[in-house]
N, C-alpha and C. Protein backbone atom coordinates (compact mmCIF):
# COMPACT_ATOMS: atom_id res chain seq x y z
N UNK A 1 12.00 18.22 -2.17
CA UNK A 1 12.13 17.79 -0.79
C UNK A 1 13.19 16.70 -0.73
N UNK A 2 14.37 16.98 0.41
CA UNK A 2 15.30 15.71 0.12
C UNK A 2 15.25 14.74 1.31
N UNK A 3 15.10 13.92 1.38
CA UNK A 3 14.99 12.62 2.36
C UNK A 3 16.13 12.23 2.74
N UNK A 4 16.64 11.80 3.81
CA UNK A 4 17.28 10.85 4.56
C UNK A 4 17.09 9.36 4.11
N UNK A 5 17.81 8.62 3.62
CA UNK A 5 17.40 6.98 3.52
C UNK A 5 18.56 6.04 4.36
N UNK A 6 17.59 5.65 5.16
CA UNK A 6 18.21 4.53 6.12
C UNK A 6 17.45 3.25 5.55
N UNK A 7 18.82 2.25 6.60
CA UNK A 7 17.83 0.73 5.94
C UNK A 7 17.43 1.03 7.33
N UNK A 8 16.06 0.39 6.94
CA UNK A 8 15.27 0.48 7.87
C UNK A 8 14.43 -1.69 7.58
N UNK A 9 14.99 -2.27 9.12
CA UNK A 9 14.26 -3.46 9.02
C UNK A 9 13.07 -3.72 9.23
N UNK A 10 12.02 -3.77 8.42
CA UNK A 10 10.62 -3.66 8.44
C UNK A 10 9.81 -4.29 9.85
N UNK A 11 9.97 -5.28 10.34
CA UNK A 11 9.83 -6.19 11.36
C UNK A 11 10.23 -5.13 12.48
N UNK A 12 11.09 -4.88 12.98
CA UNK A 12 11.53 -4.02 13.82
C UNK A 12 10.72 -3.04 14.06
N UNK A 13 10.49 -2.14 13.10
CA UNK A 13 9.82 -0.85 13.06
C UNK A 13 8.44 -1.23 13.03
N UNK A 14 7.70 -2.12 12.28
CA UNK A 14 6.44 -2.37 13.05
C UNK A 14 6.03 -2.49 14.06
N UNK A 15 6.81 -3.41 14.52
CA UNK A 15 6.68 -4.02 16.03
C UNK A 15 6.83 -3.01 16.85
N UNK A 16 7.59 -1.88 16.71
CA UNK A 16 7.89 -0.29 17.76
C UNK A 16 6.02 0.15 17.20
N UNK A 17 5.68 0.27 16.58
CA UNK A 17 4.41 1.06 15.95
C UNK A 17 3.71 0.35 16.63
N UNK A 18 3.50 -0.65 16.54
CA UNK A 18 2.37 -2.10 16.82
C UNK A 18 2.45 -1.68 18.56
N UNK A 19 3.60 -1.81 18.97
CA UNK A 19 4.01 -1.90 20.23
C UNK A 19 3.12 -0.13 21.01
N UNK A 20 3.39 0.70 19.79
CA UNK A 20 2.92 2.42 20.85
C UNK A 20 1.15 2.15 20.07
N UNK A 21 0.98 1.48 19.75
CA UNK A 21 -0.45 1.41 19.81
C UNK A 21 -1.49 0.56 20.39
N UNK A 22 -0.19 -0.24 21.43
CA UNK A 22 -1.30 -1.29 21.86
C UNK A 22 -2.25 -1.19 22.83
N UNK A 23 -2.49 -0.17 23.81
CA UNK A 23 -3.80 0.38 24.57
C UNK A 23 -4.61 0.95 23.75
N UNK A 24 -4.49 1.79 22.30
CA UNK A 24 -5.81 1.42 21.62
C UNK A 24 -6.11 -0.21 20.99
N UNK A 25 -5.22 -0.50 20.95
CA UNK A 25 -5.40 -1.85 20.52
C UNK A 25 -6.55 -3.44 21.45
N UNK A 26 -5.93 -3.01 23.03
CA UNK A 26 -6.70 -3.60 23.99
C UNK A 26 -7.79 -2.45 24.06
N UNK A 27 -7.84 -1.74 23.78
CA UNK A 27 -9.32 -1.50 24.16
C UNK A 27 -10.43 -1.65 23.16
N UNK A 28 -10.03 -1.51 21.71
CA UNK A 28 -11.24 -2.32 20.88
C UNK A 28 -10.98 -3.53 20.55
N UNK A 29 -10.01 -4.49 21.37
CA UNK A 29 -10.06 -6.04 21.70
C UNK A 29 -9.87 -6.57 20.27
N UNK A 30 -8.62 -5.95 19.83
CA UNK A 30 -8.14 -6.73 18.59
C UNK A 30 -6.64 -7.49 18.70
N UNK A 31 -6.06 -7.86 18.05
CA UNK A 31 -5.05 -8.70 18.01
C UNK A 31 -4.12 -8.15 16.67
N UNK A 32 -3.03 -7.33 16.86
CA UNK A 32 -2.40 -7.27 15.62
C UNK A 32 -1.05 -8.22 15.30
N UNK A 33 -0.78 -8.74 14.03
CA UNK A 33 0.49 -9.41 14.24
C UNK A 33 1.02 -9.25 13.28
N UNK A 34 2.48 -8.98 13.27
CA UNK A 34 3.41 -8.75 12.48
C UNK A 34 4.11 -9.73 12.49
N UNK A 35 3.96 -10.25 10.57
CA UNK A 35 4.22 -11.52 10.17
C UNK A 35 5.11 -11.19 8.90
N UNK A 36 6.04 -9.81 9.08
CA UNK A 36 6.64 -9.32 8.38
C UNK A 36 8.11 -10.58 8.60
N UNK A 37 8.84 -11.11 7.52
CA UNK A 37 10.33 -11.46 8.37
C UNK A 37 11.32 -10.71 8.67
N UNK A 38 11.65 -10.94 9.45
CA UNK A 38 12.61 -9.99 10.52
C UNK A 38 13.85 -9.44 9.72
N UNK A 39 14.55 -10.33 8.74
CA UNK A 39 15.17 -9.54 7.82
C UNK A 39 14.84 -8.83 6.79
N UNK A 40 13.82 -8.42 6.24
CA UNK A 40 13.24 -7.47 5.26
C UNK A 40 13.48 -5.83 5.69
N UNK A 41 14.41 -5.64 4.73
CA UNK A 41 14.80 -4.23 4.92
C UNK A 41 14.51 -3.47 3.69
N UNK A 42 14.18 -2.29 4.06
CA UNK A 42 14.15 -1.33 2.74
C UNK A 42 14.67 0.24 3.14
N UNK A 43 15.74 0.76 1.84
CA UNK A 43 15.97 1.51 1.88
C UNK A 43 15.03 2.97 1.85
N UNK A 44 14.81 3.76 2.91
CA UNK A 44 13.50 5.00 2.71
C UNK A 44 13.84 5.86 4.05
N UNK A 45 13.37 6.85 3.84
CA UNK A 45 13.35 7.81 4.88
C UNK A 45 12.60 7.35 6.27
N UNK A 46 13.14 7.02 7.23
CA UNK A 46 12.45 6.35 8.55
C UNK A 46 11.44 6.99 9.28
N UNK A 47 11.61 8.36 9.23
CA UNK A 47 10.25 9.04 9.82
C UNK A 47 9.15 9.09 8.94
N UNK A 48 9.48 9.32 7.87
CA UNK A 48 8.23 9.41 7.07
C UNK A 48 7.44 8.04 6.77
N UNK A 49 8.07 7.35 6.58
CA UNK A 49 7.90 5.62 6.42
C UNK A 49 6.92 5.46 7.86
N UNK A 50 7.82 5.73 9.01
CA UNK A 50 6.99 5.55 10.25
C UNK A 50 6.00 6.44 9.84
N UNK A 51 5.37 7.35 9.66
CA UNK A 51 4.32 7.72 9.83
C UNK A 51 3.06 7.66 8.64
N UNK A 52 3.46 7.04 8.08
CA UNK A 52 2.55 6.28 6.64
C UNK A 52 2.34 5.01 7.21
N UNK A 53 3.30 4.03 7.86
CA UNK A 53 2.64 3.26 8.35
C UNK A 53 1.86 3.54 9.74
N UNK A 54 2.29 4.36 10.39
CA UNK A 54 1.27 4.10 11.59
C UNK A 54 0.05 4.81 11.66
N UNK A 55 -0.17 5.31 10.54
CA UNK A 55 -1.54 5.83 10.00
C UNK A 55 -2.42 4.94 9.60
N UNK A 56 -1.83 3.56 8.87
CA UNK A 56 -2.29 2.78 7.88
C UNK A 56 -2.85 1.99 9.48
N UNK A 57 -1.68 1.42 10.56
CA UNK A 57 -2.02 0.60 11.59
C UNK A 57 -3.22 0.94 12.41
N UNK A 58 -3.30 2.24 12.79
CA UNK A 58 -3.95 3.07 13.64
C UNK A 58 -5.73 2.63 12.76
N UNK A 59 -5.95 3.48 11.95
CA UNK A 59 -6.84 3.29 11.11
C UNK A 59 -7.38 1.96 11.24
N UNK A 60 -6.60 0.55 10.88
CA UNK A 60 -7.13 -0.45 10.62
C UNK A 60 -7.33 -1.05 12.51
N UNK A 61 -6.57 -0.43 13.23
CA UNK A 61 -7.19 -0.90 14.63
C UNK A 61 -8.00 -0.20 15.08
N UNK A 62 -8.31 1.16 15.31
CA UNK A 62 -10.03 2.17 15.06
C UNK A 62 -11.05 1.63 14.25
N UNK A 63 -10.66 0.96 13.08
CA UNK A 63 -11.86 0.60 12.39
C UNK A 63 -12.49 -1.08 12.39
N UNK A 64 -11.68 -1.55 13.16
CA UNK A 64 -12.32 -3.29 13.98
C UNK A 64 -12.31 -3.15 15.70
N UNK A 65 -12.79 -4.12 15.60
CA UNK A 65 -13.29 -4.59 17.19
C UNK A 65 -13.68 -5.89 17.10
N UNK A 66 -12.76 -6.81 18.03
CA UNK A 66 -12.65 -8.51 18.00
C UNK A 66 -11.89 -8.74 16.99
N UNK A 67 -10.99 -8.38 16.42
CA UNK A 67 -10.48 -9.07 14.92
C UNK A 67 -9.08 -9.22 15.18
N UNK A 68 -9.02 -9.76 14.14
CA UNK A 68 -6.93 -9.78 14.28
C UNK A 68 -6.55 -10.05 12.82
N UNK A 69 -5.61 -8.78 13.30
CA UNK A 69 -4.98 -7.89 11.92
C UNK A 69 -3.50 -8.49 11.65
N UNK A 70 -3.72 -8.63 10.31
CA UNK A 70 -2.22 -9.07 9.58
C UNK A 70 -1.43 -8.09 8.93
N UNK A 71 -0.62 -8.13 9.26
CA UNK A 71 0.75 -7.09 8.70
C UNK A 71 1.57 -8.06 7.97
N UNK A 72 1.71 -8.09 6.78
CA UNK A 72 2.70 -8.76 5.55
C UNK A 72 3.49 -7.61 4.97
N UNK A 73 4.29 -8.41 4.32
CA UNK A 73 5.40 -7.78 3.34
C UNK A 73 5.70 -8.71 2.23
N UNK A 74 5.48 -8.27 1.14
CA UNK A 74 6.09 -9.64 -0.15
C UNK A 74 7.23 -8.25 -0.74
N UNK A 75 8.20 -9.10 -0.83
CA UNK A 75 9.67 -8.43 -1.32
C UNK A 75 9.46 -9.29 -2.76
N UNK A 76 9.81 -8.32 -3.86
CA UNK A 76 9.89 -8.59 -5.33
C UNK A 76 11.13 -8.07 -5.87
N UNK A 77 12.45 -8.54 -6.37
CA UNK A 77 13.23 -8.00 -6.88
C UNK A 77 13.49 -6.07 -5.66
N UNK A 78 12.99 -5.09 -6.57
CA UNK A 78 13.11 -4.23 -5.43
C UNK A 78 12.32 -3.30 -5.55
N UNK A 79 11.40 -4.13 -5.23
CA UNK A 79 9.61 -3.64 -4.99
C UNK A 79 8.93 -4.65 -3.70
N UNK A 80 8.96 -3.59 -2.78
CA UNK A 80 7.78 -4.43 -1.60
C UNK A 80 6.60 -4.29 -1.34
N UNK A 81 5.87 -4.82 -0.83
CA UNK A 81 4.61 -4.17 -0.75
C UNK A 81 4.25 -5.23 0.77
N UNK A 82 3.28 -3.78 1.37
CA UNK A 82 3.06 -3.72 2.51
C UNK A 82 1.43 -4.48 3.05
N UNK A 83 1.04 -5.06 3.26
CA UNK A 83 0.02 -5.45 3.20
C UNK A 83 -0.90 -5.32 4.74
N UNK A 84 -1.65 -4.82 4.60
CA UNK A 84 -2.93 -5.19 5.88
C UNK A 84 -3.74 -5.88 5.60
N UNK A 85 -4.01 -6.96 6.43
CA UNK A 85 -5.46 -7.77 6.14
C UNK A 85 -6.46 -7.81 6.97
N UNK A 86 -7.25 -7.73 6.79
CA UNK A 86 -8.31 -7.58 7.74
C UNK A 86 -8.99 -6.42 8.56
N UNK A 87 -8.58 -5.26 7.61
CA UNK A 87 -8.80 -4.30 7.95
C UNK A 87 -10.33 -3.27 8.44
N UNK A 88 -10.80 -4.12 8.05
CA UNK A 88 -12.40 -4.01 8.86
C UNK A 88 -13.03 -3.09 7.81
N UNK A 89 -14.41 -3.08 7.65
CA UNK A 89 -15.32 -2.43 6.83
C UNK A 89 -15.21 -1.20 6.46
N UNK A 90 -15.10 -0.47 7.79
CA UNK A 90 -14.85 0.76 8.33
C UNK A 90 -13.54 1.42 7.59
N UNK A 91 -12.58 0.86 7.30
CA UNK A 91 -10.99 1.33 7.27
C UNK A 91 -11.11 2.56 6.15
N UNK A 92 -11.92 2.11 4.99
CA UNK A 92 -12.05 3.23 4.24
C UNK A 92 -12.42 4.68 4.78
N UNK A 93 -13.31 4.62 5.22
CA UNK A 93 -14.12 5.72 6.65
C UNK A 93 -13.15 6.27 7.30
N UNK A 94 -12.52 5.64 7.90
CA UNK A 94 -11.11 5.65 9.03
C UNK A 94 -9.89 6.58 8.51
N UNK A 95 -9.71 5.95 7.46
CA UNK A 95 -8.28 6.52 6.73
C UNK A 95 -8.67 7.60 5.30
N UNK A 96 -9.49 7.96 5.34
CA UNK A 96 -10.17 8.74 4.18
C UNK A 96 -9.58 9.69 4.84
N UNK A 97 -10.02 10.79 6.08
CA UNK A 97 -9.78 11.69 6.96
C UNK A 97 -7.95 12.20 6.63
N UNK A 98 -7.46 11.03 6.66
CA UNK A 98 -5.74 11.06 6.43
C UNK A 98 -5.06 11.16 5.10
N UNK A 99 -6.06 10.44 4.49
CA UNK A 99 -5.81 9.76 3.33
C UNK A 99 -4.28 10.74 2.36
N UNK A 100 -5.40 12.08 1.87
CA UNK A 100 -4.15 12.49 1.29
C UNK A 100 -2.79 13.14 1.74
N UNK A 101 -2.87 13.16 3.14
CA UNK A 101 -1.75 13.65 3.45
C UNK A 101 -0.63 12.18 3.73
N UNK A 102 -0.81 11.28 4.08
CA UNK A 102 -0.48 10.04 3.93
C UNK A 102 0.23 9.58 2.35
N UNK A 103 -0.93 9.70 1.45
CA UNK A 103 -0.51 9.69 0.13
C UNK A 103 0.36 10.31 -0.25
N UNK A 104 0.66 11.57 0.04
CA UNK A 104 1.33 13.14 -0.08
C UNK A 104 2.79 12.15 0.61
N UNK A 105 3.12 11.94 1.22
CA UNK A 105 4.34 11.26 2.04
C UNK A 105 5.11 10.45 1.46
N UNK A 106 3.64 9.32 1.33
CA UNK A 106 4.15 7.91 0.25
C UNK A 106 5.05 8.17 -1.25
N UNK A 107 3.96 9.29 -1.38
CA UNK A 107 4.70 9.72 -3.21
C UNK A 107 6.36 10.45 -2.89
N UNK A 108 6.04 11.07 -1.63
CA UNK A 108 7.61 11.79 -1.47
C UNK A 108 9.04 10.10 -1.48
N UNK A 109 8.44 9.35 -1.33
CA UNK A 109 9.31 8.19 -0.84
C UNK A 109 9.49 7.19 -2.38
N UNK A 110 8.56 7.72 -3.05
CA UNK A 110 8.27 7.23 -4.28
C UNK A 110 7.34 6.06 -4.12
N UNK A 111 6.65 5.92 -3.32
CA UNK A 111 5.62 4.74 -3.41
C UNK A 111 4.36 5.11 -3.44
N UNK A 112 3.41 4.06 -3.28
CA UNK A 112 1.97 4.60 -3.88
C UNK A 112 0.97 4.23 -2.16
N UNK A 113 -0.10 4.27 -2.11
CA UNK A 113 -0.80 3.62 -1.08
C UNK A 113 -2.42 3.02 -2.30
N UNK A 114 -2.46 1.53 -2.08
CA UNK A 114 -3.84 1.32 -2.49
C UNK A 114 -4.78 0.55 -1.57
N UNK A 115 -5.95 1.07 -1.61
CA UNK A 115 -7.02 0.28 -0.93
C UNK A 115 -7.92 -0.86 -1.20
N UNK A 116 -7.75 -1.74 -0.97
CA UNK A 116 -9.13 -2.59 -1.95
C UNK A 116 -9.45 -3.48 -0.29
């Protein structure tokens, strides 16, 4: 399978995701924030990227109610990693349903997805 790789600025593209999910978002009365920095870019295929993350977002805002969710990024040499916090009890439950086709994506991009 061959990919497209754009830089894609992480901050940006959350905030579009964050942004088309926010009426589920007001309606189980959570708070998401993207505390990604605005220059963090990574080279990857943009649709697929979008849709690994907005699986991961979706999930963790279906699976709270009252909470507020953190979106990080720690950049390492040239390894990032994506972080959710606060993803509510539930998230496992939530994103199981997706799980491997999500995974199936991630690996096409060469990255992994873990849960803890």
């Amino acid at each position: 399978m061959s990919t497209t790789r754009a830089k894609i600025f992480l901050h940006q593209l959350v905030s579009e995701l964050v942004q088309g999910l926010l009426p589920l978002t007001i309606k189980r009365n959570n708070i998401v924030l993207n505390e990604i920095p605005r220059d963090l870019c990574v080279h990857a295929d943009e649709n697929m990227f979008a849709y690994i993350f907005w699986n991961l977002i979706n999930a963790a805002i279906q699976s709270n109610q009252n909470e507020c969710i953190h979106i990080e990024a720690i950049s390492v040499g040239d390894c990032t990693m994506l972080r959710l916090k606060n993803a509510g009890t539930c998230f496992h439950r939530t994103i199981s349903r997706e799980y491997r086709q999500v995974q199936y994506v991630a690996e096409q991009l060469g990255a992994t997805i873990s849960i803890s």
